[in-house]
Every structure is written in C-alpha cells, then in structure tokens.
C-alpha atoms as a PDB file:
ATOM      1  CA  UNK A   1     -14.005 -10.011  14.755  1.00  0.00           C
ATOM      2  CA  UNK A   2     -11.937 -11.077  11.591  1.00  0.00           C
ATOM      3  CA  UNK A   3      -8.383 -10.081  12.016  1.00  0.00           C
ATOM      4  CA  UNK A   4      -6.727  -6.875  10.698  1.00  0.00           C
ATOM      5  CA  UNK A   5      -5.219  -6.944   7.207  1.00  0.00           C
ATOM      6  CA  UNK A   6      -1.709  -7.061   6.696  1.00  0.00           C
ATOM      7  CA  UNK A   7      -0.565  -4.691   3.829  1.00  0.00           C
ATOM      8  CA  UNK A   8       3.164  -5.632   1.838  1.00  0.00           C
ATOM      9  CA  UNK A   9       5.022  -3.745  -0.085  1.00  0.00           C
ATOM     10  CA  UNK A  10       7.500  -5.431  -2.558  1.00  0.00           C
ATOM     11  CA  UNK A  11       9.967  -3.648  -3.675  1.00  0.00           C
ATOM     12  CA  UNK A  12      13.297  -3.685  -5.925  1.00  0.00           C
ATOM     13  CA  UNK A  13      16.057  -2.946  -3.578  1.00  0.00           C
ATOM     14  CA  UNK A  14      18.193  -2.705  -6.826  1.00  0.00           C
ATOM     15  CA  UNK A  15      16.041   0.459  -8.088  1.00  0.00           C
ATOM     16  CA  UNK A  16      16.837   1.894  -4.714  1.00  0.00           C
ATOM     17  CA  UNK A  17      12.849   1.918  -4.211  1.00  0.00           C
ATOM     18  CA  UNK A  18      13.571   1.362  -0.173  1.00  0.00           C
ATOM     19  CA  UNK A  19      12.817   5.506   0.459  1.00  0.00           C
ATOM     20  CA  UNK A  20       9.591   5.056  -2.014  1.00  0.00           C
ATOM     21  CA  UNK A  21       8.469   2.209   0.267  1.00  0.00           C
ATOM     22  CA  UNK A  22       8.864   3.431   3.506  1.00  0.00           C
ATOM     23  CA  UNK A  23       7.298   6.390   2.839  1.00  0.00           C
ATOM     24  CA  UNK A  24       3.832   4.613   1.470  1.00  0.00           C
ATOM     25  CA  UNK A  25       3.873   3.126   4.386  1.00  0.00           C
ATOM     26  CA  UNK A  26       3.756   5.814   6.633  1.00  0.00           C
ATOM     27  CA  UNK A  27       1.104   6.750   4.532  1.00  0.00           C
ATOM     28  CA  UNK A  28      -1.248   4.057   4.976  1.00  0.00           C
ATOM     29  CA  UNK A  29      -0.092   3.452   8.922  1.00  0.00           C
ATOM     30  CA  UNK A  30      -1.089   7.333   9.455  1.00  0.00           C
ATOM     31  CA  UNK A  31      -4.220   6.939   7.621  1.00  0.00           C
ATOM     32  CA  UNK A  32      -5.332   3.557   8.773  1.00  0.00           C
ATOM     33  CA  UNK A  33      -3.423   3.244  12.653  1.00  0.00           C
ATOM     34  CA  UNK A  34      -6.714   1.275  14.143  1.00  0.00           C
ATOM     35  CA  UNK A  35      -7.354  -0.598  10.908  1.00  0.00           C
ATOM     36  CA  UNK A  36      -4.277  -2.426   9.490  1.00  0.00           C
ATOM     37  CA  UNK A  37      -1.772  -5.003  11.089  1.00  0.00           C
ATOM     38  CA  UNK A  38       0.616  -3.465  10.073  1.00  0.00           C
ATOM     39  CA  UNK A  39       2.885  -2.454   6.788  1.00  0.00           C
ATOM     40  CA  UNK A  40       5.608  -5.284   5.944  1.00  0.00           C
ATOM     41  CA  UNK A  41       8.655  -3.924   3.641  1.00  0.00           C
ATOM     42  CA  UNK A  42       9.737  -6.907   1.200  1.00  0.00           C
ATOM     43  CA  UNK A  43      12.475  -6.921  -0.530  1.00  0.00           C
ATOM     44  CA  UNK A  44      11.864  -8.381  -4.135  1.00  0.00           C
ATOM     45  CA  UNK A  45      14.105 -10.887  -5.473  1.00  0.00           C
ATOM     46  CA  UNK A  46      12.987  -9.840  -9.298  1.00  0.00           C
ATOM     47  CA  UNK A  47      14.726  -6.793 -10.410  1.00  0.00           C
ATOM     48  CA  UNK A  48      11.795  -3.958 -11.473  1.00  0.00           C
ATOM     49  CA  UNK A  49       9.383  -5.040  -8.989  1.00  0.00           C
ATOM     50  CA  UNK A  50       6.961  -3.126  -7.096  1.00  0.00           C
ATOM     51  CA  UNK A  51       3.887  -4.430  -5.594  1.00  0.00           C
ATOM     52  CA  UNK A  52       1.143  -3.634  -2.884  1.00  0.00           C
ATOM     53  CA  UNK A  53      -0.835  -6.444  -1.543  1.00  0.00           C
ATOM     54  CA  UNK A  54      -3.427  -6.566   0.964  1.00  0.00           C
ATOM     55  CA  UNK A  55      -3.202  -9.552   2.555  1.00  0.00           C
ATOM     56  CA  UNK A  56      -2.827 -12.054  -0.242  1.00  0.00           C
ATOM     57  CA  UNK A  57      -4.752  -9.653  -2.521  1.00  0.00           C
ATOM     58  CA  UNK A  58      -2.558  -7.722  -5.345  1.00  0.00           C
ATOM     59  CA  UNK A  59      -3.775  -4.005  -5.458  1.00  0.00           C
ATOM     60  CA  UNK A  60      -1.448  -2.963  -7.513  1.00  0.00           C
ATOM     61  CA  UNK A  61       1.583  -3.924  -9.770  1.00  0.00           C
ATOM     62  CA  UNK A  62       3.964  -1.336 -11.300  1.00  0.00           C
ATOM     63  CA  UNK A  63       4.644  -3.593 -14.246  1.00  0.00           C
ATOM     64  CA  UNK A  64       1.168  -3.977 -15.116  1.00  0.00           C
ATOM     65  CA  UNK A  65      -0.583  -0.632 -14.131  1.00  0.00           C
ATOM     66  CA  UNK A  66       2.891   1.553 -15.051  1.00  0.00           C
ATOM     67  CA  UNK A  67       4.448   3.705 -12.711  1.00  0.00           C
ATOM     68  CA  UNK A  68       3.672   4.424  -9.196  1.00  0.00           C
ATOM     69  CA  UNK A  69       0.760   4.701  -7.486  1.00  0.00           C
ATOM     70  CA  UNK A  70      -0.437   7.613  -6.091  1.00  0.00           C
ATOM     71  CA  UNK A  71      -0.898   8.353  -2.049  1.00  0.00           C
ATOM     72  CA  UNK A  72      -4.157   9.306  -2.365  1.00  0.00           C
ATOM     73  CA  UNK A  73      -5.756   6.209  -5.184  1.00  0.00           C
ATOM     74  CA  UNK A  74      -3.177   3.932  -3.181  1.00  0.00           C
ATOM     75  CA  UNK A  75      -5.583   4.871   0.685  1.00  0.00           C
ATOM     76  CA  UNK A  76      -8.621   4.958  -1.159  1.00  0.00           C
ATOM     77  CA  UNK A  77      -8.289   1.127  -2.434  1.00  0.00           C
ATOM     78  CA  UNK A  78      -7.025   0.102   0.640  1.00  0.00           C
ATOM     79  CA  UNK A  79      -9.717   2.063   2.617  1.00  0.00           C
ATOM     80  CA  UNK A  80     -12.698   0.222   0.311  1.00  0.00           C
ATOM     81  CA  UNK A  81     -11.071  -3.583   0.958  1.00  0.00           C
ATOM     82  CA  UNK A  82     -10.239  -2.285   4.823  1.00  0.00           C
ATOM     83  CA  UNK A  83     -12.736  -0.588   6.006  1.00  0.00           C
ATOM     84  CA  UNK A  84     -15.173   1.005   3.116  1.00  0.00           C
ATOM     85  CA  UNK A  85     -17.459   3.673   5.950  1.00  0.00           C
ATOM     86  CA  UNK A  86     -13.680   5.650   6.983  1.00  0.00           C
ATOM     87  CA  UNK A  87     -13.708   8.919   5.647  1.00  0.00           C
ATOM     88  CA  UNK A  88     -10.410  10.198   4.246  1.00  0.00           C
ATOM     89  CA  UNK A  89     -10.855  13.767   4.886  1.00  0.00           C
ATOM     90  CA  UNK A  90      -8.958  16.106   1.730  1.00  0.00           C
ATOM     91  CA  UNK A  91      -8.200  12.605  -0.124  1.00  0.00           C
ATOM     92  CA  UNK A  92     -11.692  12.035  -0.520  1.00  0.00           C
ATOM     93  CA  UNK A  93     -12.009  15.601  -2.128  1.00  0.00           C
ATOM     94  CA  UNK A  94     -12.040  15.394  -5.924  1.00  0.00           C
END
C-alpha cells in the first residue's frame, strides 16, 4: 500500500492568509480523515504567495489561477489525485 499523500499549504504570513489556511485545511482533513497524511501549514518566504500541493504536485497557485480557490473545486482535485471512487456528498452536486 503506497503511502498517504501529504497536502501543503503555502501561504503569505504577510497577507495575514494564516486564518485562510487553517481553515482549508480543516476542510480537506474533514473530508479526507482516512485518506491524507496530513495538512502541513507553510509559511512562504515570497510575499503574495499561496499555494496547495499534493505531495510534490502543485494544484493550485493564486498567482497563476487568480484568487482563491474554492472549498468545494479545492476537495474535488484533491479527491481525483487521492482517492478518485470517494463520493463527496453535496460537493459533488452541481
């Protein structure tokens, strides 16, 4: 059995994005308790940043994709590189 993905958030501590990233956290450990490692909070050394990775694997990039992502896009990538059968109840409702 491979072992369970690690997903990291990056974040600017300078754009006060701490709250933000603690909270998509408790998103994806809610959503995916039996299926991640666990969620690692990084503080970014470049001022603006605001990644997600999946292991090594960038999912998304608020410089590049604009914005934030939303809770329910950000569990439905991570659900299709994690564990692609797991149903997401509502967030799988269009």
């Amino acid at each position: 059995m491979p072992p369970k993905p690690t997903i990291v958030i990056t974040y600017c501590p300078k754009c006060n994005w701490l709250l933000r990233s603690a909270y998509m956290a408790q998103e994806i450990l809610t959503t995916f308790t039996n299926e991640v490692e666990g969620v690692l909070l990084k503080p970014a050394i470049v001022a603006g940043t605001y990644q997600i990775y999946v292991n090594d694997e960038l999912i998304f990039d608020r410089v590049t994709q604009g914005g934030f992502p939303e809770v329910k896009s950000l569990k439905q990538t991570i659900r299709n590189l994690v564990c692609p059968d797991k149903k997401l109840g509502h967030t799988d409702n269009k």
